[in-house]
N, C-alpha and C. Protein backbone atom coordinates (compact mmCIF):
# COMPACT_ATOMS: atom_id res chain seq x y z
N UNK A 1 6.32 15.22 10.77
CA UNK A 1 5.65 13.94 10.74
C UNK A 1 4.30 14.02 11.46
N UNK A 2 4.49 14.69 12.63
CA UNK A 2 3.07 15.08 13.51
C UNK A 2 1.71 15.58 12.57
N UNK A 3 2.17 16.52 11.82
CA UNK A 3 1.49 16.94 11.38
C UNK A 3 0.99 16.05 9.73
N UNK A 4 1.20 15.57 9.26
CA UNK A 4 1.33 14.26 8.80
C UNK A 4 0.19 13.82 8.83
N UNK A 5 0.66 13.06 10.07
CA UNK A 5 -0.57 12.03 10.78
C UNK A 5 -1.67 12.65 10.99
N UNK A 6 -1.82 14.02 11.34
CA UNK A 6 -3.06 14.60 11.83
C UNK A 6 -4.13 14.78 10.59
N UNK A 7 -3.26 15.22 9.37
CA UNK A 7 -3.87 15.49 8.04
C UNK A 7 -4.72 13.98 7.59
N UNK A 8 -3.59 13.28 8.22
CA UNK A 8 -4.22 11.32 7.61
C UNK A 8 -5.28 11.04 8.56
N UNK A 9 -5.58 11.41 10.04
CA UNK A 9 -6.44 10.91 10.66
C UNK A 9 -7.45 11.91 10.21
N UNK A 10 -7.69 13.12 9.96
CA UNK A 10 -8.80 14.11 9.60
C UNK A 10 -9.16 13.67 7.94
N UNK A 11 -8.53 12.89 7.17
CA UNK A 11 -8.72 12.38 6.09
C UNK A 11 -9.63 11.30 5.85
N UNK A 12 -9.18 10.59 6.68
CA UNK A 12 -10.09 9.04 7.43
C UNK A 12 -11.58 9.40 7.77
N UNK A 13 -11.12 10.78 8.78
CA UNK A 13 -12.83 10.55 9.38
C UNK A 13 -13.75 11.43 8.53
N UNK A 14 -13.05 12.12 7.36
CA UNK A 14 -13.56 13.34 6.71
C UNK A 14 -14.35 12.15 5.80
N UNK A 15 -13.66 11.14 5.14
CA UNK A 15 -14.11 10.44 4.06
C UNK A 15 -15.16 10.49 3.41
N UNK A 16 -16.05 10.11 4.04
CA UNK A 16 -17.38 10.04 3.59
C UNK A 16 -17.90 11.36 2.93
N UNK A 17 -17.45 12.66 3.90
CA UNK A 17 -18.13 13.50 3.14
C UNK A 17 -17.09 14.12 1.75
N UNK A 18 -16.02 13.24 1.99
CA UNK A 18 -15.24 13.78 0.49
C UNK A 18 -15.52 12.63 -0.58
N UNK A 19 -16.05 11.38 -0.28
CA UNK A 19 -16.96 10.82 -1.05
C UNK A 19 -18.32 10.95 -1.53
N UNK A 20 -18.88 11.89 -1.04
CA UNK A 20 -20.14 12.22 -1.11
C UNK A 20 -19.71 13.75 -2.41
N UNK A 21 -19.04 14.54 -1.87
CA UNK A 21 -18.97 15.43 -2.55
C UNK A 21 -18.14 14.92 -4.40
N UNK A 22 -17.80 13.66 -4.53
CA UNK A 22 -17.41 13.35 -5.64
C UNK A 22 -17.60 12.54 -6.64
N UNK A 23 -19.05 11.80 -5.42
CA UNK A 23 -20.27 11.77 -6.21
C UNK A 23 -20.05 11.68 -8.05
N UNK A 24 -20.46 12.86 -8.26
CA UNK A 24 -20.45 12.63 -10.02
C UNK A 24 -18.82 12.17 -10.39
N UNK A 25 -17.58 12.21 -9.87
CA UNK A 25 -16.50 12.23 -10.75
C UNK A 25 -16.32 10.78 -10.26
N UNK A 26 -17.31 9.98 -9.52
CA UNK A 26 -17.00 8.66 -9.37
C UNK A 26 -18.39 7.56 -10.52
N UNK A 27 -19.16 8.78 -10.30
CA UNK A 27 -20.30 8.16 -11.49
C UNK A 27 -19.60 8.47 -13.16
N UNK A 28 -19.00 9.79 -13.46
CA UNK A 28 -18.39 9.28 -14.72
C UNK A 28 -17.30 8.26 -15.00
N UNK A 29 -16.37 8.03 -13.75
CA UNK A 29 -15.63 6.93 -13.82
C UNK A 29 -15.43 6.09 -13.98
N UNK A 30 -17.12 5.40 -13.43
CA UNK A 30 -17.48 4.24 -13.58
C UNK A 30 -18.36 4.00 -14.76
N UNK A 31 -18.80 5.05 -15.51
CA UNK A 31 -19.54 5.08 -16.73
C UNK A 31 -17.91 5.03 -17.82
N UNK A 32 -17.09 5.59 -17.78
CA UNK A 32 -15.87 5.16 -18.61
C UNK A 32 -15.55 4.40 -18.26
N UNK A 33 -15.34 3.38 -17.42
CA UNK A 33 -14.83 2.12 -17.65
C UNK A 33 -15.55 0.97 -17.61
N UNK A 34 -16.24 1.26 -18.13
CA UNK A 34 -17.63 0.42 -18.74
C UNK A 34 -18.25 0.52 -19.91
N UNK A 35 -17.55 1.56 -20.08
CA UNK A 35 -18.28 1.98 -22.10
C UNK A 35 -16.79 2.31 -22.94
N UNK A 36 -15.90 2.18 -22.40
CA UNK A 36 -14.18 2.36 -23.01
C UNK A 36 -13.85 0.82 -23.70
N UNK A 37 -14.82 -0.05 -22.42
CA UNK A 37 -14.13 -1.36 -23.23
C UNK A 37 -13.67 -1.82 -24.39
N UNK A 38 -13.99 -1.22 -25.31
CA UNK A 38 -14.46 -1.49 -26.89
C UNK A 38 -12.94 -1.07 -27.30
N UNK A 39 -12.51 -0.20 -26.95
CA UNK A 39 -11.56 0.90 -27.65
C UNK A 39 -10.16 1.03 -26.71
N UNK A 40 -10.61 0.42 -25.07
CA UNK A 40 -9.02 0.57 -24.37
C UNK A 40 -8.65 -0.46 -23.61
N UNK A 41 -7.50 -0.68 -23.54
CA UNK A 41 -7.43 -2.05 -22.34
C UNK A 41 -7.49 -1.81 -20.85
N UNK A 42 -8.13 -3.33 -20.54
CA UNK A 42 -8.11 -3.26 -19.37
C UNK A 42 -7.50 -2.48 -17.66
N UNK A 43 -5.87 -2.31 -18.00
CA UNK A 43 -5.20 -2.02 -17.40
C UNK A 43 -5.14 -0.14 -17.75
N UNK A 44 -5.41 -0.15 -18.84
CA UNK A 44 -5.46 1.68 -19.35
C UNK A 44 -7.17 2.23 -18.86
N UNK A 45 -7.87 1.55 -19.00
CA UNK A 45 -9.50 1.61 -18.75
C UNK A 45 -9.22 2.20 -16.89
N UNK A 46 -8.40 1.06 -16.56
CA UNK A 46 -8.08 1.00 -14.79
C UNK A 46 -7.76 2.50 -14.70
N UNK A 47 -6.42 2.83 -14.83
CA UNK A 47 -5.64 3.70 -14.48
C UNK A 47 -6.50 5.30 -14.78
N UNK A 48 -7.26 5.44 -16.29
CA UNK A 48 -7.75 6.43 -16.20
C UNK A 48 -9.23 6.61 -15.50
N UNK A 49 -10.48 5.74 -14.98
CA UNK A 49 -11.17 5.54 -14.07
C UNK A 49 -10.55 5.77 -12.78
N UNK A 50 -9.48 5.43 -12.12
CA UNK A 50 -9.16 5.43 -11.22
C UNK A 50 -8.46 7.73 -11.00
N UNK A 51 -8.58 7.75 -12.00
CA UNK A 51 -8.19 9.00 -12.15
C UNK A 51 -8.99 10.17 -12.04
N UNK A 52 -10.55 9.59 -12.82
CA UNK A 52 -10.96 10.64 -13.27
C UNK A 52 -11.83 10.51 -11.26
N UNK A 53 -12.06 9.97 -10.73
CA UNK A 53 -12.42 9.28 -9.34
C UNK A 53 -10.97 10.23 -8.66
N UNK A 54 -10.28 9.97 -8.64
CA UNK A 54 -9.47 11.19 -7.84
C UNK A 54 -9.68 11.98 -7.89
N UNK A 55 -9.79 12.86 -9.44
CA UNK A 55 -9.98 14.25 -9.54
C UNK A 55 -10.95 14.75 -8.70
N UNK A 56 -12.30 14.28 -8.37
CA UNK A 56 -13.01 14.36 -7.33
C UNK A 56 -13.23 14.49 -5.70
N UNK A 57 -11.96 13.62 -5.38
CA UNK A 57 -11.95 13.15 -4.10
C UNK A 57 -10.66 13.85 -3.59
N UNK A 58 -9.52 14.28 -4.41
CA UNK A 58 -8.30 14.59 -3.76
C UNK A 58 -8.58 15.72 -2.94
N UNK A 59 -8.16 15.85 -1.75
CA UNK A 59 -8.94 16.44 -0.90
C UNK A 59 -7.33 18.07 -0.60
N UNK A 60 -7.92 19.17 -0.18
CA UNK A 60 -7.06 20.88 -0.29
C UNK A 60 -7.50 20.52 0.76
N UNK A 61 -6.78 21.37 2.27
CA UNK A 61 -7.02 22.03 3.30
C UNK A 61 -7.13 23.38 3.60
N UNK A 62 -8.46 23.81 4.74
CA UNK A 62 -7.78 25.14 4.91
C UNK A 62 -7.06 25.57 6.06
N UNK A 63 -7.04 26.13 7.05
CA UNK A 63 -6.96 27.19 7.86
C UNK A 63 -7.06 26.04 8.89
N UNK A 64 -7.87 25.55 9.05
CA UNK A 64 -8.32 24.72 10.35
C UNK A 64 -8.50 23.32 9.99
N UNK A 65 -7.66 23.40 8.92
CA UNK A 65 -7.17 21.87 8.78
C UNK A 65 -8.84 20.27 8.35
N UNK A 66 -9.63 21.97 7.70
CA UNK A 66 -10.98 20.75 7.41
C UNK A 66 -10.46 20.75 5.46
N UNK A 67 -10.73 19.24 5.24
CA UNK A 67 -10.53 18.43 4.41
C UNK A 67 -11.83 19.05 3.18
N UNK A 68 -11.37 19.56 1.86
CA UNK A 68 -12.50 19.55 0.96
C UNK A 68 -11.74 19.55 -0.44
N UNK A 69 -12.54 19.14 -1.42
CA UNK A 69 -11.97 18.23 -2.65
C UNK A 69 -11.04 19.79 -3.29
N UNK A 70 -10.22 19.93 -4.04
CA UNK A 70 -9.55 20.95 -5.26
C UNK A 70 -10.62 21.40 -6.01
N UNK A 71 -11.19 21.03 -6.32
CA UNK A 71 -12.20 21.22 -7.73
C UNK A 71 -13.33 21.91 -6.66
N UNK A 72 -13.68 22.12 -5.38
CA UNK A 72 -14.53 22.41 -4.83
C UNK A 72 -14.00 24.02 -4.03
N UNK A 73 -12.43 23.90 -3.90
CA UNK A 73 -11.94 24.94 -3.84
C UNK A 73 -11.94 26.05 -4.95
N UNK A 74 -11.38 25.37 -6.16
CA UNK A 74 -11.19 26.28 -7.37
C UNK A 74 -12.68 26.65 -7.19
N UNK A 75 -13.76 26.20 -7.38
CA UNK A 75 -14.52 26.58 -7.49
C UNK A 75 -15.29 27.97 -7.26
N UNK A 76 -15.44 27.70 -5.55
CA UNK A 76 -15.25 28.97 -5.01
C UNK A 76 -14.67 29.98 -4.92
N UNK A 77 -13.63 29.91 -6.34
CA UNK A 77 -12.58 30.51 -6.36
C UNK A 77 -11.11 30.94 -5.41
N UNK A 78 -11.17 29.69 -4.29
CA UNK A 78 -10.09 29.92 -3.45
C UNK A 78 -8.57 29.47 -4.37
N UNK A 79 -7.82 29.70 -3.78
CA UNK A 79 -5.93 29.29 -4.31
C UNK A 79 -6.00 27.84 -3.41
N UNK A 80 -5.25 27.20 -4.97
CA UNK A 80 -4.60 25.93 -4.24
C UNK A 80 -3.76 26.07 -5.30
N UNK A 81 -2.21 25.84 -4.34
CA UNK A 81 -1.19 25.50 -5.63
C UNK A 81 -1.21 24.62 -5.97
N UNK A 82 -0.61 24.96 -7.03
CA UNK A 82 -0.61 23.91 -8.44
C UNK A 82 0.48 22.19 -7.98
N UNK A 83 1.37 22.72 -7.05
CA UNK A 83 2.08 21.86 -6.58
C UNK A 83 1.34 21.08 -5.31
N UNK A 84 0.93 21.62 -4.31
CA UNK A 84 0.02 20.69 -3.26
C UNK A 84 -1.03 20.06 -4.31
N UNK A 85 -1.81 20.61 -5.38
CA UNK A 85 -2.94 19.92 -5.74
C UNK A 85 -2.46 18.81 -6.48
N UNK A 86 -1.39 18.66 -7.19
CA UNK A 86 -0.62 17.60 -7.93
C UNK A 86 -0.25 16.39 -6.96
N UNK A 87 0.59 17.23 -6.05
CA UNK A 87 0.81 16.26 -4.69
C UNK A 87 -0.84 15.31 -4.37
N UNK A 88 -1.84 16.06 -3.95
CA UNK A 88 -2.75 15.28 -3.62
C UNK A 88 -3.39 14.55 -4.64
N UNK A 89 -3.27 14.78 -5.71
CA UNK A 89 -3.93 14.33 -6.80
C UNK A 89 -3.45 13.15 -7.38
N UNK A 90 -1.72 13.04 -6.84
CA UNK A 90 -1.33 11.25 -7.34
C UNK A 90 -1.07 10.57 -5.94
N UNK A 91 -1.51 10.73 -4.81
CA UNK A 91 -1.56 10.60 -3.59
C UNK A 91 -2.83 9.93 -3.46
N UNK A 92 -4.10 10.39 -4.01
CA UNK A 92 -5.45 9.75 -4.29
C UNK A 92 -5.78 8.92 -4.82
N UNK A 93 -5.14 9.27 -6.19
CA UNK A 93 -4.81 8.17 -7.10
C UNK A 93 -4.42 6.80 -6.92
N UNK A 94 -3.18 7.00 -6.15
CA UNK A 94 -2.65 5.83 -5.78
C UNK A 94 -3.16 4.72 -4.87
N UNK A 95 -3.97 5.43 -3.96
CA UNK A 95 -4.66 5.03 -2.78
C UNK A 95 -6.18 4.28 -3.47
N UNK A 96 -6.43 4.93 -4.48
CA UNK A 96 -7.89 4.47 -5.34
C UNK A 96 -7.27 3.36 -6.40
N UNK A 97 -6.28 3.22 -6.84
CA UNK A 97 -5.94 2.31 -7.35
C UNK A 97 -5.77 1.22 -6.81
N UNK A 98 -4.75 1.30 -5.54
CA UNK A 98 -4.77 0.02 -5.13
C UNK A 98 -5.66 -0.57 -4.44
N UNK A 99 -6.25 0.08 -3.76
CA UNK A 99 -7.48 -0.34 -3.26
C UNK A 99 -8.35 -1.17 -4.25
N UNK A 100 -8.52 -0.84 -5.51
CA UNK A 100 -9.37 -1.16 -6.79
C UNK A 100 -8.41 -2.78 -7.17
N UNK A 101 -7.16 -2.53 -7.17
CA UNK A 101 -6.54 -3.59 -7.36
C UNK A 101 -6.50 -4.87 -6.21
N UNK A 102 -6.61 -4.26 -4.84
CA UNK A 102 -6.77 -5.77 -4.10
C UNK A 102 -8.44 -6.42 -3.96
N UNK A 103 -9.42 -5.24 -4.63
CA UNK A 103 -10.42 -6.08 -5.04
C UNK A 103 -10.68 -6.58 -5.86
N UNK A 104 -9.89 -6.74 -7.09
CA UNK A 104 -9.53 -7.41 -8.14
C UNK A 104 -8.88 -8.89 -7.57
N UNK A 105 -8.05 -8.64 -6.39
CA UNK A 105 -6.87 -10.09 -6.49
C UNK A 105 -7.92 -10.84 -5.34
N UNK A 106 -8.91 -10.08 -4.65
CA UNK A 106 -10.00 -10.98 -3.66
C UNK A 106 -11.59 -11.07 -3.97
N UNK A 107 -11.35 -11.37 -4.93
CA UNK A 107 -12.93 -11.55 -5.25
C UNK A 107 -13.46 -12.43 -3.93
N UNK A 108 -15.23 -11.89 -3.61
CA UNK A 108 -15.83 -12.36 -3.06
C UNK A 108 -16.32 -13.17 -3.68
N UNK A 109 -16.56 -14.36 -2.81
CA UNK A 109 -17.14 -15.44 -2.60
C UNK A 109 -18.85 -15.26 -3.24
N UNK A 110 -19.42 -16.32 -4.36
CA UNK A 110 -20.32 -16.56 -4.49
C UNK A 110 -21.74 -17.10 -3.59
């Protein structure tokens, strides 16, 4: 569990720069669910935006426990299993969804 928490608090403060690095997979995200309208519903538009925005952000560890996206690992050609990256990848998901969904149920004020 210790170790857990440590991954969630280095996650928190990492954020920004694992938002920064996903950048484009949050700009096509938001370009598909804005040009899908035509052809998918609302709730399917959600779920795969909210997806293609993970794929970006789900964050691999290494060695010393610093936070950087899967797709930034593969890249460099390091190993991430196929099972931790799945793990983080509907772990992100979920977290980008709902988040997306309680700004849906609180719209700000005009």
């Amino acid at each position: 569990m210790q170790e857990f928490l440590i991954h969630l608090v280095v996650i928190v403060l990492m954020a920004g720069v694992l938002l920064f690095w996903a950048i484009p997979f949050v700009a096509v995200a938001l370009l598909f669910h804005r040009y899908s309208a035509a052809w998918l519903a609302e709730r399917t538009r959600l779920v795969a935006a909210c997806g293609i925005a993970a794929l970006g952000i789900a964050p691999s560890f290494d060695i010393y426990r610093q936070p950087h996206p899967i797709w930034l690992r593969w890249w460099d050609g390091e190993a991430v299993g196929a099972g931790v990256a799945l793990l983080s990848l509907v772990v992100t998901w979920a977290v980008i969804y709902l988040q997306i969904k309680s700004l849906h149920r609180h719209p700000k004020p005009a």
